[in-house]
C-alpha atoms as a PDB file:
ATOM      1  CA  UNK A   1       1.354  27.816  -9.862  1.00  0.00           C
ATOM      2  CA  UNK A   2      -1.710  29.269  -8.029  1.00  0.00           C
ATOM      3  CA  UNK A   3      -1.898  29.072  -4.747  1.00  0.00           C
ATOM      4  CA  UNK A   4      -5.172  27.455  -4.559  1.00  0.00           C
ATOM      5  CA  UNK A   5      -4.300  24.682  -6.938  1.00  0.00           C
ATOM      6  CA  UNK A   6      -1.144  24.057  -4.717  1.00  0.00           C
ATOM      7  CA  UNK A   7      -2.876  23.647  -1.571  1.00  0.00           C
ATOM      8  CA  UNK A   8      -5.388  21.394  -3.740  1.00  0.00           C
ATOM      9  CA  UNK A   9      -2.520  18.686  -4.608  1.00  0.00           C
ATOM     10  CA  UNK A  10      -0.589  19.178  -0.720  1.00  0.00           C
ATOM     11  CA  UNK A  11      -3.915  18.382   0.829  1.00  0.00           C
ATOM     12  CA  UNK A  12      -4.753  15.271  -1.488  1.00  0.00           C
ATOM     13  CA  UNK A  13      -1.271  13.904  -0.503  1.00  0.00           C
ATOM     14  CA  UNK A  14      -1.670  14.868   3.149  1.00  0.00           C
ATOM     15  CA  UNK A  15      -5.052  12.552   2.489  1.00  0.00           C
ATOM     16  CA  UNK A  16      -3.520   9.708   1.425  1.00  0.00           C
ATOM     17  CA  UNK A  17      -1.184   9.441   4.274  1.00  0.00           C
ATOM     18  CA  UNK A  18       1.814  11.157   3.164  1.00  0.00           C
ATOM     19  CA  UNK A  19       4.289  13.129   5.473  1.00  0.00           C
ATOM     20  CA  UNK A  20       4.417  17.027   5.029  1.00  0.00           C
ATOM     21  CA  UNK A  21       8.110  16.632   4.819  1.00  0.00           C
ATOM     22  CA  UNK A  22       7.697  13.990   1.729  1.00  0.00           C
ATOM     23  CA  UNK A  23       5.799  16.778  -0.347  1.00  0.00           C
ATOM     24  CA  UNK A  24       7.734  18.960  -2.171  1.00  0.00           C
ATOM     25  CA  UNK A  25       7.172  21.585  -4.982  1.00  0.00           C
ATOM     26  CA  UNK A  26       8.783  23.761  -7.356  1.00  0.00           C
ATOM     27  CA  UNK A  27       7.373  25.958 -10.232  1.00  0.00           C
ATOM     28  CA  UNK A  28       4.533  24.206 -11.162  1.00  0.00           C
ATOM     29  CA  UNK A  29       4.348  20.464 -10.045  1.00  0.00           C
ATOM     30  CA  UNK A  30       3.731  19.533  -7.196  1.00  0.00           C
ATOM     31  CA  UNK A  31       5.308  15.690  -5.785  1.00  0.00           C
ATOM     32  CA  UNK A  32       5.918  13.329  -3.171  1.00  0.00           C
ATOM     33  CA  UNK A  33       8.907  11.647  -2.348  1.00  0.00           C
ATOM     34  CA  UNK A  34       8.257   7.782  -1.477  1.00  0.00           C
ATOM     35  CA  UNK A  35       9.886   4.730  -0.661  1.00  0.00           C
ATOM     36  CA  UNK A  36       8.550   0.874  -1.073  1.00  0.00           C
ATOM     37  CA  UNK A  37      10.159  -2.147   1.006  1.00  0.00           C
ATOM     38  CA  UNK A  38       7.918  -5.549   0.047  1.00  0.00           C
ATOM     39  CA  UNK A  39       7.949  -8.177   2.372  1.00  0.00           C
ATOM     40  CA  UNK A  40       7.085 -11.459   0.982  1.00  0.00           C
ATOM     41  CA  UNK A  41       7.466 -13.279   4.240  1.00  0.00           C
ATOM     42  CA  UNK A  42       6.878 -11.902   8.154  1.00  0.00           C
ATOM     43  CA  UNK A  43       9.067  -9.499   9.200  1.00  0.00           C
ATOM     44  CA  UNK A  44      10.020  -6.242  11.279  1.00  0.00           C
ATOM     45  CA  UNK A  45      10.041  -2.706   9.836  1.00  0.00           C
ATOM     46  CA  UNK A  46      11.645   0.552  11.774  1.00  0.00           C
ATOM     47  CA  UNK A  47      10.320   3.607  10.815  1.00  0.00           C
ATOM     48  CA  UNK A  48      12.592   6.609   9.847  1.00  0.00           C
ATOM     49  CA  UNK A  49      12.727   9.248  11.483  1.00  0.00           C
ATOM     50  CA  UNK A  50      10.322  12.287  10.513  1.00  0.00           C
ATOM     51  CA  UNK A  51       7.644   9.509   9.444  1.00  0.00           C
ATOM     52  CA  UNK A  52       4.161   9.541  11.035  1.00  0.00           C
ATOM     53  CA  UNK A  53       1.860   7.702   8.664  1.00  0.00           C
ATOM     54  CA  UNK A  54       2.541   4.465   6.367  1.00  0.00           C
ATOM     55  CA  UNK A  55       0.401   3.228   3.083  1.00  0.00           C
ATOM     56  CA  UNK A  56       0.184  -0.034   2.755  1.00  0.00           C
ATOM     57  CA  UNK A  57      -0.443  -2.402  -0.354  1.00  0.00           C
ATOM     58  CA  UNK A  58      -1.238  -5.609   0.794  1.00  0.00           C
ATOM     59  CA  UNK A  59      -2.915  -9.001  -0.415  1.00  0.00           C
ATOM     60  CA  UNK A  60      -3.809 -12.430   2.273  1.00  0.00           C
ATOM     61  CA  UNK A  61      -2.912 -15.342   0.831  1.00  0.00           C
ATOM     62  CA  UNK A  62      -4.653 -17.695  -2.007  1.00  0.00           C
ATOM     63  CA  UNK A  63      -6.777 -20.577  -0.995  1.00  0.00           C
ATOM     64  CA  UNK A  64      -5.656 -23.788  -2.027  1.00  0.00           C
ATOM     65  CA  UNK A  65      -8.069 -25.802  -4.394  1.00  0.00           C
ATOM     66  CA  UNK A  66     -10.654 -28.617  -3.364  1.00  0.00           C
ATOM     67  CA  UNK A  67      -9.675 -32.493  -4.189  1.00  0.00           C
ATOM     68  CA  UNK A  68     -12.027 -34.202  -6.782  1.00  0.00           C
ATOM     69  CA  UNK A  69     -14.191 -36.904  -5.987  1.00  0.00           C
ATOM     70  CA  UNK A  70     -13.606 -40.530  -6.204  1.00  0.00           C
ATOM     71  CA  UNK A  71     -14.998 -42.277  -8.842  1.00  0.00           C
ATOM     72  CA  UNK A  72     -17.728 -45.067  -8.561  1.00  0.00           C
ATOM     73  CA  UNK A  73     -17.691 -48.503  -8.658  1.00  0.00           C
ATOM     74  CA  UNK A  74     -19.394 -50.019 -11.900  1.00  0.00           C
ATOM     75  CA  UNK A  75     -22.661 -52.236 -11.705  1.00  0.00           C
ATOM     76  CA  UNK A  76     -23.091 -55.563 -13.424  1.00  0.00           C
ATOM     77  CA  UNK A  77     -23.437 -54.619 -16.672  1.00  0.00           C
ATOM     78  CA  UNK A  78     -23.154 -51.159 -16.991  1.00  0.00           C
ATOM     79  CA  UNK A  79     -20.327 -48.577 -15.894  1.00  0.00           C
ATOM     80  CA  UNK A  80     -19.738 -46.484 -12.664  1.00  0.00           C
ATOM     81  CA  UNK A  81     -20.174 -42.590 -12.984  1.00  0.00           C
ATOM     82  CA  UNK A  82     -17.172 -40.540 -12.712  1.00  0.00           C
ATOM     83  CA  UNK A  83     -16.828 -38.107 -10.073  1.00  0.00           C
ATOM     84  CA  UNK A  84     -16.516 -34.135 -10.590  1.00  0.00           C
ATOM     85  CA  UNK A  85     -13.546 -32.210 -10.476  1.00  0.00           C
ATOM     86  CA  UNK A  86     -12.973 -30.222  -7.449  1.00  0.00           C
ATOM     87  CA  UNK A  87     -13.134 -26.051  -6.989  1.00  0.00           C
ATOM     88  CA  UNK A  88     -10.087 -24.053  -7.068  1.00  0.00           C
ATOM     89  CA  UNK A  89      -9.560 -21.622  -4.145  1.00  0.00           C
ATOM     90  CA  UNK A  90     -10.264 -17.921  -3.861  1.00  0.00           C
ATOM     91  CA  UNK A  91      -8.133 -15.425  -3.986  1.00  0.00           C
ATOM     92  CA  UNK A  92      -6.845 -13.520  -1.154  1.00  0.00           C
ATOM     93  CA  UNK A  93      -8.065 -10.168  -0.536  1.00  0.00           C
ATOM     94  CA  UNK A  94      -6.921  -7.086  -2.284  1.00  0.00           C
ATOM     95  CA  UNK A  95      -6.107  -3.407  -0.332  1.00  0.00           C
ATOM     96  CA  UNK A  96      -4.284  -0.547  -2.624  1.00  0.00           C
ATOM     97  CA  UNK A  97      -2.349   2.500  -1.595  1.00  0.00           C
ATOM     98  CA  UNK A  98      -4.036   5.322  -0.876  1.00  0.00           C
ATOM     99  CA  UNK A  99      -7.231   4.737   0.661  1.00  0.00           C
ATOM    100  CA  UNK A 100      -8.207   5.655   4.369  1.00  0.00           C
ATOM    101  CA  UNK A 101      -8.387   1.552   5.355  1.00  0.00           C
ATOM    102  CA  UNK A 102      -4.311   1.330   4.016  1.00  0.00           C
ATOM    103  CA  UNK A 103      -2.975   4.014   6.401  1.00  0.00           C
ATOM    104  CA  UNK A 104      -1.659   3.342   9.414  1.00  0.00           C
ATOM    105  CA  UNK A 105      -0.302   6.220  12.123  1.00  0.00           C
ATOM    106  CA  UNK A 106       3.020   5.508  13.150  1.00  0.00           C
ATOM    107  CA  UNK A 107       5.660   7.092  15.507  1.00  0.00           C
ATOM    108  CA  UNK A 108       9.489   7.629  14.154  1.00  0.00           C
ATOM    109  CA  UNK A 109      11.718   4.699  15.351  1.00  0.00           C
ATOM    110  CA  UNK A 110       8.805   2.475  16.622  1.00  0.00           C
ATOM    111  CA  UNK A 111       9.451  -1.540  14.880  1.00  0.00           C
ATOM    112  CA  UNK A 112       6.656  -2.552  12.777  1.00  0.00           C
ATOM    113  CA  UNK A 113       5.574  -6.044  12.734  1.00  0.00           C
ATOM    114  CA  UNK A 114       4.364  -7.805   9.466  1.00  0.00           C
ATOM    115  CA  UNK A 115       3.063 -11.385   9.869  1.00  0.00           C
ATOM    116  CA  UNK A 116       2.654 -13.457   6.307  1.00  0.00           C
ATOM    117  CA  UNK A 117       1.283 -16.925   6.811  1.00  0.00           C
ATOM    118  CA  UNK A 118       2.803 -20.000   4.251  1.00  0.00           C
ATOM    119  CA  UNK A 119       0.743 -21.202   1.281  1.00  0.00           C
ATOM    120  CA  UNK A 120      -1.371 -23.459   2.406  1.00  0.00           C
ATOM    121  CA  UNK A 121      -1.217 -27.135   1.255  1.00  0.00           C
ATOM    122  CA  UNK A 122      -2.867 -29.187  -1.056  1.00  0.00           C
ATOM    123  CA  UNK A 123      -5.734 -31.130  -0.472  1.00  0.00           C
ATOM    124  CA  UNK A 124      -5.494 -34.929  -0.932  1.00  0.00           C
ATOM    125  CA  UNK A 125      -7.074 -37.606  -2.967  1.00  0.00           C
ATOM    126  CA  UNK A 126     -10.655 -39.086  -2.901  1.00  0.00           C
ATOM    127  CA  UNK A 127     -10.910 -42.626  -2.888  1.00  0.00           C
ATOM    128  CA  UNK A 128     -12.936 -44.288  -5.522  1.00  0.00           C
ATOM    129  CA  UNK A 129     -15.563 -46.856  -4.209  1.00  0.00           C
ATOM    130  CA  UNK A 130     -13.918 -50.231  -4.008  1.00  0.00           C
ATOM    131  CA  UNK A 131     -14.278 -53.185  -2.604  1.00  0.00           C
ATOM    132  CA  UNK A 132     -16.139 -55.242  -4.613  1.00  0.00           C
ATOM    133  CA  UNK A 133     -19.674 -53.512  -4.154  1.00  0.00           C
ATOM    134  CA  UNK A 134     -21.646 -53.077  -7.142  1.00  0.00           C
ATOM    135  CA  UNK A 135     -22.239 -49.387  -7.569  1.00  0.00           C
ATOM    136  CA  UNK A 136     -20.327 -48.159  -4.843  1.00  0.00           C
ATOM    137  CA  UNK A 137     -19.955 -44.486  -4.766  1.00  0.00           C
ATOM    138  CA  UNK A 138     -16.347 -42.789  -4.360  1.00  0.00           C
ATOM    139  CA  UNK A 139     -15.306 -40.726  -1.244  1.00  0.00           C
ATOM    140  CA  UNK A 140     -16.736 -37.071  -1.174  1.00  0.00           C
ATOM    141  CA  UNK A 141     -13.558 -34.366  -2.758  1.00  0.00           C
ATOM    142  CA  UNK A 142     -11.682 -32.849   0.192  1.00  0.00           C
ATOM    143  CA  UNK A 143     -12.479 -28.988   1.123  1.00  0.00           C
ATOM    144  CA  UNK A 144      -9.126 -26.981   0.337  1.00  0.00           C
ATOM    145  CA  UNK A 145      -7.480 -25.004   3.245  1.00  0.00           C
ATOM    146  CA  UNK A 146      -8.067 -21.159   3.100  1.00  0.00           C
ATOM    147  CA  UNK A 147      -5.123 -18.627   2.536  1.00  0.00           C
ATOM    148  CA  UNK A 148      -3.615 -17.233   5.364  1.00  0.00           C
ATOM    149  CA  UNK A 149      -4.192 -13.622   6.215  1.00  0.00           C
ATOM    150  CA  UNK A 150      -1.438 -10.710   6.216  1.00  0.00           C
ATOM    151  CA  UNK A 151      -1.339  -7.728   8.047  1.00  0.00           C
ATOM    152  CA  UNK A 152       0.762  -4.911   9.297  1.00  0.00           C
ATOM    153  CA  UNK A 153       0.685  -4.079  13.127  1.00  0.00           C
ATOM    154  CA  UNK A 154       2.633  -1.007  15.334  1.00  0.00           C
ATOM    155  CA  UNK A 155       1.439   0.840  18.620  1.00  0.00           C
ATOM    156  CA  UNK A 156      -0.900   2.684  17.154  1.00  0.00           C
ATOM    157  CA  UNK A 157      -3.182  -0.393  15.587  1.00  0.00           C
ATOM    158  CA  UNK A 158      -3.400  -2.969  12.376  1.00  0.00           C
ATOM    159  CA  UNK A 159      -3.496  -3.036   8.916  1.00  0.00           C
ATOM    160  CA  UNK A 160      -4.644  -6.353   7.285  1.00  0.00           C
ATOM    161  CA  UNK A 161      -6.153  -8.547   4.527  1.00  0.00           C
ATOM    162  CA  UNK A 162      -7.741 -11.524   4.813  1.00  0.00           C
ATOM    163  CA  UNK A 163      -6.760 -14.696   2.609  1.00  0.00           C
ATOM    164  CA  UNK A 164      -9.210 -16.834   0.091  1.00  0.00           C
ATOM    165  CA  UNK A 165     -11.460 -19.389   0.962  1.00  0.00           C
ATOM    166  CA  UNK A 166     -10.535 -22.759   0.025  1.00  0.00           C
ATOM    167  CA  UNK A 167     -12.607 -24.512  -2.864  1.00  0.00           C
ATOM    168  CA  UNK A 168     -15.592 -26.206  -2.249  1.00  0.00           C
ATOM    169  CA  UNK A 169     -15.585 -29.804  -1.633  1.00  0.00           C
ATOM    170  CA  UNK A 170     -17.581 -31.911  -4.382  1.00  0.00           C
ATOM    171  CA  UNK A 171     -19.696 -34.332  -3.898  1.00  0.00           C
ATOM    172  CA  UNK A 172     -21.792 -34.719  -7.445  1.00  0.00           C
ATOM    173  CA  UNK A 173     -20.819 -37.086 -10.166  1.00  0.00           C
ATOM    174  CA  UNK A 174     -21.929 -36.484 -14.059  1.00  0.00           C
ATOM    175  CA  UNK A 175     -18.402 -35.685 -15.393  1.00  0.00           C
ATOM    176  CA  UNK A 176     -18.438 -31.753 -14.599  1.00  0.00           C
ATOM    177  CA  UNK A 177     -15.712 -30.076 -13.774  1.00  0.00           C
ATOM    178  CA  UNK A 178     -15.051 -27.567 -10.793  1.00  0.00           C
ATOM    179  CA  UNK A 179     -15.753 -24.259 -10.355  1.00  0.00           C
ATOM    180  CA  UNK A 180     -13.024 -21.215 -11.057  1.00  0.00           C
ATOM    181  CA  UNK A 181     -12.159 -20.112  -7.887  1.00  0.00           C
ATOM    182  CA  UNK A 182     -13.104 -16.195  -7.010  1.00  0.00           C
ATOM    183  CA  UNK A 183     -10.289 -13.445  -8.433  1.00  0.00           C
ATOM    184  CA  UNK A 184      -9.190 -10.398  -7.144  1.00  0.00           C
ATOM    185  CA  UNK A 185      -7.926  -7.267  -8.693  1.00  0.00           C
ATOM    186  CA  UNK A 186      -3.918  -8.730  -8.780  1.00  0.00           C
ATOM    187  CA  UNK A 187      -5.186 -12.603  -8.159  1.00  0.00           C
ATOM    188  CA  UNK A 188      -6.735 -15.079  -9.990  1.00  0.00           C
ATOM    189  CA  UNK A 189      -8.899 -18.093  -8.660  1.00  0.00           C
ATOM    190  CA  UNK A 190      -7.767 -21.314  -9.100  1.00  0.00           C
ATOM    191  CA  UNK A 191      -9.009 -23.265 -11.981  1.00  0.00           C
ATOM    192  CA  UNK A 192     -11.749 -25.957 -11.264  1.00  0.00           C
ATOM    193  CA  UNK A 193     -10.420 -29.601 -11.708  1.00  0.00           C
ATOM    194  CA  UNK A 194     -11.622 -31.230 -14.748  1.00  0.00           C
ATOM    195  CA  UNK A 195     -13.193 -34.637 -14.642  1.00  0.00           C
ATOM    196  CA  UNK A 196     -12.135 -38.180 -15.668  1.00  0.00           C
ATOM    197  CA  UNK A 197      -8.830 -38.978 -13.531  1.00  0.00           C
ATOM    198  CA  UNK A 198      -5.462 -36.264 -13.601  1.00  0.00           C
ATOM    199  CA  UNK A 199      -3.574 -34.184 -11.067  1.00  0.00           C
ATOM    200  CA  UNK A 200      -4.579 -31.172  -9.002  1.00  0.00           C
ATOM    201  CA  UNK A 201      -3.643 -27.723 -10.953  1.00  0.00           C
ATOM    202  CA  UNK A 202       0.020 -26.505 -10.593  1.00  0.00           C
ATOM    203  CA  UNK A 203       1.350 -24.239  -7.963  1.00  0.00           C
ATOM    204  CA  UNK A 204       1.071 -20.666  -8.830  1.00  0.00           C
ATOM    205  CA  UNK A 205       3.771 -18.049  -8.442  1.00  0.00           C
ATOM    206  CA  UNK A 206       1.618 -15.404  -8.380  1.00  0.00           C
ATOM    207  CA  UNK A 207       1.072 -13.788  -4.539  1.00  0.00           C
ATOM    208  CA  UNK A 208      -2.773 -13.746  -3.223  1.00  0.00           C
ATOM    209  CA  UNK A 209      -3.821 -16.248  -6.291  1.00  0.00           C
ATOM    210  CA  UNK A 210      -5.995 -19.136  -5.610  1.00  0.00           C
ATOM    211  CA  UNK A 211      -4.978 -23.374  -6.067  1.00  0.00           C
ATOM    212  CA  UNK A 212      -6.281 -25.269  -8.836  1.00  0.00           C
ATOM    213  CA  UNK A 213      -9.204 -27.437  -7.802  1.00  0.00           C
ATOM    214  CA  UNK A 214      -8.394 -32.096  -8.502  1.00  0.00           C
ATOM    215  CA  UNK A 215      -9.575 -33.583 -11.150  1.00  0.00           C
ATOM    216  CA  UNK A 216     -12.974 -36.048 -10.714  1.00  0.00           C
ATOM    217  CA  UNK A 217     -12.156 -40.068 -10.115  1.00  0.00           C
ATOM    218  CA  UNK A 218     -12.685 -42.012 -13.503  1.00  0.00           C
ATOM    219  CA  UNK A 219     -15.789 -44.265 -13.308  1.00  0.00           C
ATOM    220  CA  UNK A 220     -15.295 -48.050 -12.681  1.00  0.00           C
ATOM    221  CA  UNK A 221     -16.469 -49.976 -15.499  1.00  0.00           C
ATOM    222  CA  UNK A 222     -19.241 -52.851 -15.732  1.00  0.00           C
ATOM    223  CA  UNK A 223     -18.720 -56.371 -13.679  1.00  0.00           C
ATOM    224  CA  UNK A 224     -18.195 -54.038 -10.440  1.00  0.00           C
ATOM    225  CA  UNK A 225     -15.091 -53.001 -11.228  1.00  0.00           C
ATOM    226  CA  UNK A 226     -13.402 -50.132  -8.853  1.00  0.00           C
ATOM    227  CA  UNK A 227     -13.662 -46.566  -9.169  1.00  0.00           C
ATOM    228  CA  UNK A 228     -10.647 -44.921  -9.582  1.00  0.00           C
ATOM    229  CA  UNK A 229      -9.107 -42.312  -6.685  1.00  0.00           C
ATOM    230  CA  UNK A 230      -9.568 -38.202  -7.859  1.00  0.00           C
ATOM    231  CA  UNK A 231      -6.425 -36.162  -8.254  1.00  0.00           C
ATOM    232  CA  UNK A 232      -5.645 -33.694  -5.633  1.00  0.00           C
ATOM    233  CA  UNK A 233      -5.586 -30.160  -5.659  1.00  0.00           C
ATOM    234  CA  UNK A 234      -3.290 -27.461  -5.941  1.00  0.00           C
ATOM    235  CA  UNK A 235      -1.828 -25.710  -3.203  1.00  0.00           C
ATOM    236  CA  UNK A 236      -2.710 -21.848  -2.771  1.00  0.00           C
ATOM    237  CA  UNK A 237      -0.421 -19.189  -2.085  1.00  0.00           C
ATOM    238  CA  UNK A 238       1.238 -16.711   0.455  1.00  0.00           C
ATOM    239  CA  UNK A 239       0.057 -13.195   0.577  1.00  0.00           C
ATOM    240  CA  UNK A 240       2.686  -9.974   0.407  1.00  0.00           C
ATOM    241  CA  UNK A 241       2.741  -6.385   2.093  1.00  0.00           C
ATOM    242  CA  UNK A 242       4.280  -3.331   0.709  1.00  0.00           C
ATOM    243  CA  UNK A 243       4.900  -0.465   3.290  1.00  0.00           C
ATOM    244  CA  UNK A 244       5.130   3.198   1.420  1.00  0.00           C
ATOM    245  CA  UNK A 245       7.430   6.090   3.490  1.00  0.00           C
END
């Protein structure tokens, strides 16, 4: 191997925040020797000895979808409108090994702390309009929480990553259904609720991925007859870290 090309490939690893004592070569390749510990909830992480800099792979939390709206009551002779479906949350934000924001300098044998909020919670129902009122509008879809943030802190300073904004609260009628929720690179957004009555969308497994938005109130029909109450939404999800030695 020349020399030139092998002080290329140490220096690119020495970039991207790995040890001199991780990069080892022989003949003609040049590699580093890593470790990965994920952390799916907070935690504490001691650094070996001989370590000085971390990478970190890390993604906040998913915001949890907005409820639908309520439904409206129906006028004398004609029906109600049905409310729209509610927008799923955002996914958290996304940070990858290997660039200068996901390095962190660390001293051997400090403790690391990693803080990883919960998923956050549905948001509830919308009442439809009730009550006996002709043309009564339904209650305004509730605005889902955000995702909680992660992050990665020792002496030396903090790595983290923001979680995704909750969907948007509706407030229109005309049977539409809500808005997909923003993705990231290993998240999606939450689906948008459809209209006409149902549930919230299901709880998602995947880490950093955004809650389904609730589903619209169904319309009341004519004689005044109540709206019905939306669905609610799905809950979001908790972010994860990965620390590379």
């Amino acid at each position: 191997m020349p020399l030139i090309y092998k002080a290329i490939k140490i220096l690119d690893a020495v970039f991207k925040g790995t040890p001199l004592s991780q990069i080892k070569y022989k003949g003609n390749v040049v590699w580093t020797r890593t470790s990965d510990t994920l952390f799916s909830s907070s935690g504490t992480f001691l650094v070996p000895g001989g370590i000085t800099s971390i990478q970190c792979r890390m993604q906040g939390g998913g915001g949890a979808g907005a409820s639908g709206r309520g439904g409206q009551t129906g006028e004398l002779t004609t029906s109600g409108e049905d409310g729209s479906g509610g927008q799923g949350g955002d996914a958290g934000f996304f940070k990858e090994f290997g660039t200068l924001s996901s390095n962190l300098i660390v001293v051997p044998g400090e403790t690391l702390t990693i803080t990883i909020g919960a998923a956050p919670a549905g948001s509830p129902p919308a009442s439809g309009g009730s009550g006996g009122s002709c043309g009564e509008d339904g209650s305004i879809g509730i605005r889902g929480t955000d995702g909680a943030d992660v992050s990665v802190t020792g002496v030396n300073g903090t790595i983290s990553s923001t979680g995704g904004s909750g969907g948007i609260e509706t407030t229109g009628y005309n049977d539409t259904a809500g808005k997909t929720g923003g993705s990231s690179s290993t998240g999606s957004g939450g689906a948008g609720g459809v209209f006409e009555g149902g549930t919230g969308g299901a709880p998602t497994a995947q880490s950093g991925a955004g809650g389904g938005g609730g589903a619209g109130g169904r319309r009341g029909g004519s004689a005044c007859d109540d709206g019905e109450t939306s669905g609610g939404s799905g809950i979001g999800s908790s972010g994860y870290v990965i620390i590379r030695t």
